[in-house]
N, C-alpha and C. Protein backbone atom coordinates (compact mmCIF):
# COMPACT_ATOMS: atom_id res chain seq x y z
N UNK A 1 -95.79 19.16 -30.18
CA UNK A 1 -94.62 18.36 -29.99
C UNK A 1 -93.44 19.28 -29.70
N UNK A 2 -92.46 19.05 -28.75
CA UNK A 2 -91.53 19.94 -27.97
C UNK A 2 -90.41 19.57 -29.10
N UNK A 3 -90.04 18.07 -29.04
CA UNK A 3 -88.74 17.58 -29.91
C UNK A 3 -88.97 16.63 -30.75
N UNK A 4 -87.62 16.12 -31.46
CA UNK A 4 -88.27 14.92 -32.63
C UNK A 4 -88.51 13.88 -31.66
N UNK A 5 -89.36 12.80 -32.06
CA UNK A 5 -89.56 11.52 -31.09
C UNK A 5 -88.18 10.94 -31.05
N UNK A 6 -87.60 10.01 -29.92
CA UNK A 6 -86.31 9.48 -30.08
C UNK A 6 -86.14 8.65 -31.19
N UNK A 7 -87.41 7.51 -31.48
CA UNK A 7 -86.44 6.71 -32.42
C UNK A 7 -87.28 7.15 -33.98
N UNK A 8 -87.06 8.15 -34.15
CA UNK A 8 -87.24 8.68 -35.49
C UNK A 8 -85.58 8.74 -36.05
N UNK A 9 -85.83 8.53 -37.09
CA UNK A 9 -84.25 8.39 -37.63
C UNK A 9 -83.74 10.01 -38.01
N UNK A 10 -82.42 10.16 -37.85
CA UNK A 10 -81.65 11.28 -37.91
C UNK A 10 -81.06 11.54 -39.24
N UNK A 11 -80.12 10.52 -38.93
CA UNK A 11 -78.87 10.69 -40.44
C UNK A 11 -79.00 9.06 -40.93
N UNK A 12 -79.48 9.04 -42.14
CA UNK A 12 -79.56 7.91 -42.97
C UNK A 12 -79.18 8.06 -44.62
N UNK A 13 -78.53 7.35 -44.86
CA UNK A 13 -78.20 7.28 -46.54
C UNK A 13 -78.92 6.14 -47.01
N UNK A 14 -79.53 5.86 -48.42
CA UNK A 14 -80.33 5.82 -49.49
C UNK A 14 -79.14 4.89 -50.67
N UNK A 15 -79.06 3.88 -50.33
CA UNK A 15 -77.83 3.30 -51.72
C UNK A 15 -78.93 2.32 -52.52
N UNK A 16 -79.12 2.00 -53.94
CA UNK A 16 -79.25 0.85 -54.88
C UNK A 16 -78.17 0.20 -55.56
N UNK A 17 -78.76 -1.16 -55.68
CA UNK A 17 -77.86 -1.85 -56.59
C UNK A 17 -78.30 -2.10 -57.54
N UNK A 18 -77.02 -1.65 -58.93
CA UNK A 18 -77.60 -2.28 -59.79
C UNK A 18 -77.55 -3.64 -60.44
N UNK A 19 -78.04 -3.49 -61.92
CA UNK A 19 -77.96 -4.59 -62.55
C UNK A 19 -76.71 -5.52 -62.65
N UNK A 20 -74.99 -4.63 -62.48
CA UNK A 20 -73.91 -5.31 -62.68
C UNK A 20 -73.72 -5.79 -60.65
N UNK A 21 -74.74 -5.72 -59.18
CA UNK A 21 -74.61 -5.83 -58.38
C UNK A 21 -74.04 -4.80 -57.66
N UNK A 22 -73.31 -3.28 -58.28
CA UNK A 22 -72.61 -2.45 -57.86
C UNK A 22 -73.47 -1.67 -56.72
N UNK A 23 -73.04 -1.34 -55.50
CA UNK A 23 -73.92 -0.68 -55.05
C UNK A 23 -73.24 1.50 -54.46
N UNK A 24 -74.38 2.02 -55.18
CA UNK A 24 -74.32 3.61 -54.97
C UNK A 24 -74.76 3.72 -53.80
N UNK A 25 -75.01 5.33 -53.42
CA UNK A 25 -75.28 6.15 -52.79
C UNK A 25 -75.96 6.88 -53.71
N UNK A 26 -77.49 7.24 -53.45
CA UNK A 26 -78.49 7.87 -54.10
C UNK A 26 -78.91 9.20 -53.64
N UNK A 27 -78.69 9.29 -52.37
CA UNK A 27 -79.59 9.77 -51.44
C UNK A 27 -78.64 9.66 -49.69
N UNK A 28 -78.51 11.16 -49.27
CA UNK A 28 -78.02 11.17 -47.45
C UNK A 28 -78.75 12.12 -47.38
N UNK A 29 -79.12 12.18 -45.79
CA UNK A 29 -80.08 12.87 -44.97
C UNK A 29 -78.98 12.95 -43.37
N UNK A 30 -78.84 13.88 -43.42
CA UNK A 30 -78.32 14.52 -41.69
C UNK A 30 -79.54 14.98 -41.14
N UNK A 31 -79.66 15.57 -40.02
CA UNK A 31 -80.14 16.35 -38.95
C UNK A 31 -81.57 16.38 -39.19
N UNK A 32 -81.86 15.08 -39.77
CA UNK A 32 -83.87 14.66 -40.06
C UNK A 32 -84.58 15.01 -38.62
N UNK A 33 -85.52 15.49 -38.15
CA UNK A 33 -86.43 15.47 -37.33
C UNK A 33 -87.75 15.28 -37.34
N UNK A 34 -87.77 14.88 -38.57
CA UNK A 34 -89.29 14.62 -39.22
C UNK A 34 -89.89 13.01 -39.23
N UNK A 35 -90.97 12.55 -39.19
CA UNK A 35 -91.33 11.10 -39.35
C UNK A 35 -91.84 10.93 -41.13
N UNK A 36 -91.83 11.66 -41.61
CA UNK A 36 -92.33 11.41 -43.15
C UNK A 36 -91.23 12.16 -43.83
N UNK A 37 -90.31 11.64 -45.10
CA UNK A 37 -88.99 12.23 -45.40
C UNK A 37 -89.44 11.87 -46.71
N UNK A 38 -89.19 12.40 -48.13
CA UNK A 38 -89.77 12.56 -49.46
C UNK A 38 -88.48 12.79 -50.11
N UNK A 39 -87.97 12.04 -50.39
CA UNK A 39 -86.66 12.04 -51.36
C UNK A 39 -86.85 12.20 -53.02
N UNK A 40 -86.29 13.04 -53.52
CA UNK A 40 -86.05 12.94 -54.82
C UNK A 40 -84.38 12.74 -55.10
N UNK A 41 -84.44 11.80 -56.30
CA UNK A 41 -82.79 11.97 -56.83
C UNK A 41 -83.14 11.73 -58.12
N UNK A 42 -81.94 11.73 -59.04
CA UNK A 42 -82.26 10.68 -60.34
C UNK A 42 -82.56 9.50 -60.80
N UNK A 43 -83.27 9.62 -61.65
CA UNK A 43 -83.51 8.36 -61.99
C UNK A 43 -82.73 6.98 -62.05
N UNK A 44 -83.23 5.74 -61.54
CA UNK A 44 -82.18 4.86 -61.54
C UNK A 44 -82.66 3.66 -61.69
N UNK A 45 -81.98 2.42 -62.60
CA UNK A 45 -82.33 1.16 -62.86
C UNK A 45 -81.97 0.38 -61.39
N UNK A 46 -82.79 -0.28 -60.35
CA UNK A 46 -82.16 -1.13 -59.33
C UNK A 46 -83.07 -2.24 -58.96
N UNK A 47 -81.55 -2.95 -58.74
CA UNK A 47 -82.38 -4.29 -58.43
C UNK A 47 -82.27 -4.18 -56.51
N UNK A 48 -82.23 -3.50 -56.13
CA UNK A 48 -82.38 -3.22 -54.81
C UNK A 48 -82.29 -2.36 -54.18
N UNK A 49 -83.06 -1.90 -52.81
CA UNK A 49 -83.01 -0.42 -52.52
C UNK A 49 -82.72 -0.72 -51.14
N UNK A 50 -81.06 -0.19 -50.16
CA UNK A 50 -81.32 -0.19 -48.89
C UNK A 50 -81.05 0.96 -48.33
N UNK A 51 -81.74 1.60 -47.17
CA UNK A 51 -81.18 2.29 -45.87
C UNK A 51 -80.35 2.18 -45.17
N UNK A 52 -79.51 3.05 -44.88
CA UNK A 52 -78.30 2.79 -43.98
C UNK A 52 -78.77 3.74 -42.99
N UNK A 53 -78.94 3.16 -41.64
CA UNK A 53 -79.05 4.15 -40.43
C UNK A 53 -78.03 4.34 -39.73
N UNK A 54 -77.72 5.53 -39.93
CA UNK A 54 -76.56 5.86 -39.22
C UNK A 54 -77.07 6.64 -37.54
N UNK A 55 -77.91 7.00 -37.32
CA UNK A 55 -78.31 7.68 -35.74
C UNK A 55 -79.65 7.96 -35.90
N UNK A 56 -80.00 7.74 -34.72
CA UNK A 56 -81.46 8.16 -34.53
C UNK A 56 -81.48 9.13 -33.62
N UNK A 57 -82.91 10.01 -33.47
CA UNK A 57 -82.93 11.17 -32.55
C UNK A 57 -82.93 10.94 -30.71
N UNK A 58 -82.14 10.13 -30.21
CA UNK A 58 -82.07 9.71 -29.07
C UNK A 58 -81.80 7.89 -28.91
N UNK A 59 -83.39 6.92 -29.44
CA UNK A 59 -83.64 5.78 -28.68
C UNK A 59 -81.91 4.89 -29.68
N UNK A 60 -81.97 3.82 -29.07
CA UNK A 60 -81.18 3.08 -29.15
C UNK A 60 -81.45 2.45 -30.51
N UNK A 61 -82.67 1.98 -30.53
CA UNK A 61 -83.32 1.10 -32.18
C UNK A 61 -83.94 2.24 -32.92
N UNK A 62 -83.86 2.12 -34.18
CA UNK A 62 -84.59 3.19 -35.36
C UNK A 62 -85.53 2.65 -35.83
N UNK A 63 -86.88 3.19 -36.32
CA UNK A 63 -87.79 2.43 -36.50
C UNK A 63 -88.11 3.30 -38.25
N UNK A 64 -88.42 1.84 -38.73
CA UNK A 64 -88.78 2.54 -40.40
C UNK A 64 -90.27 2.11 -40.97
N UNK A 65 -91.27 2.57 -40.69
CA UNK A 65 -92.90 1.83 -41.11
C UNK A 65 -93.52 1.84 -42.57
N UNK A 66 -92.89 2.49 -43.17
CA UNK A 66 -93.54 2.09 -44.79
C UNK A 66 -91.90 2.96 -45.39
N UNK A 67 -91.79 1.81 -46.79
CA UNK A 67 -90.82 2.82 -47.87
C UNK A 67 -91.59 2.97 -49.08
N UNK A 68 -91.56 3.50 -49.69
CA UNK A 68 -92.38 3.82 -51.07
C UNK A 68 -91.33 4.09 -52.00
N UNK A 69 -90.90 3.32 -53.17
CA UNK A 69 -90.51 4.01 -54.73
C UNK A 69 -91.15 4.23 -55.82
N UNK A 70 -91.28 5.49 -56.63
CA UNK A 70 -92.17 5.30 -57.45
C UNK A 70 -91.25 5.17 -58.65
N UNK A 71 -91.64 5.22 -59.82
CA UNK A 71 -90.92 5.86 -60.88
C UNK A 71 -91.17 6.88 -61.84
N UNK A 72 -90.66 7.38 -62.20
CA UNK A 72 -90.54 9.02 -63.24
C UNK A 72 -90.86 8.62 -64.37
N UNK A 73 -91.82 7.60 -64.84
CA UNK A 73 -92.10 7.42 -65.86
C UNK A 73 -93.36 7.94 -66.10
């Protein structure tokens, strides 16, 4: 492979919400070129987990095919 594929995602942030609805920032990623990305942060109670795509490596649409959370328990 010469470059990253275009619509592999670039720069994306990682926010949950919690239990009071508040929503963080867990997790940012700049200058990704990779299709498999393995995040660690701290531990966290959420009642929801989203992606924010901010650019992809060229295409116009970003494409996301599996998310996985585990927990540290």
């Amino acid at each position: 492979m010469r470059a990253a594929q275009p619509e592999t995602v670039r720069d994306y942030s990682v926010h949950v919400t919690d239990a009071k609805g508040e929503m963080k920032e867990v997790a940012a990623v700049r200058g990704n070129h990779q299709r498999l990305n393995r995040l660690r942060f701290e531990p966290v109670t959420a009642k929801s987990v989203r992606i924010h795509i901010n650019a992809t490596n060229g295409a116009d649409d970003a494409r996301i095919f599996e998310v996985r959370c585990y927990s540290a328990a």
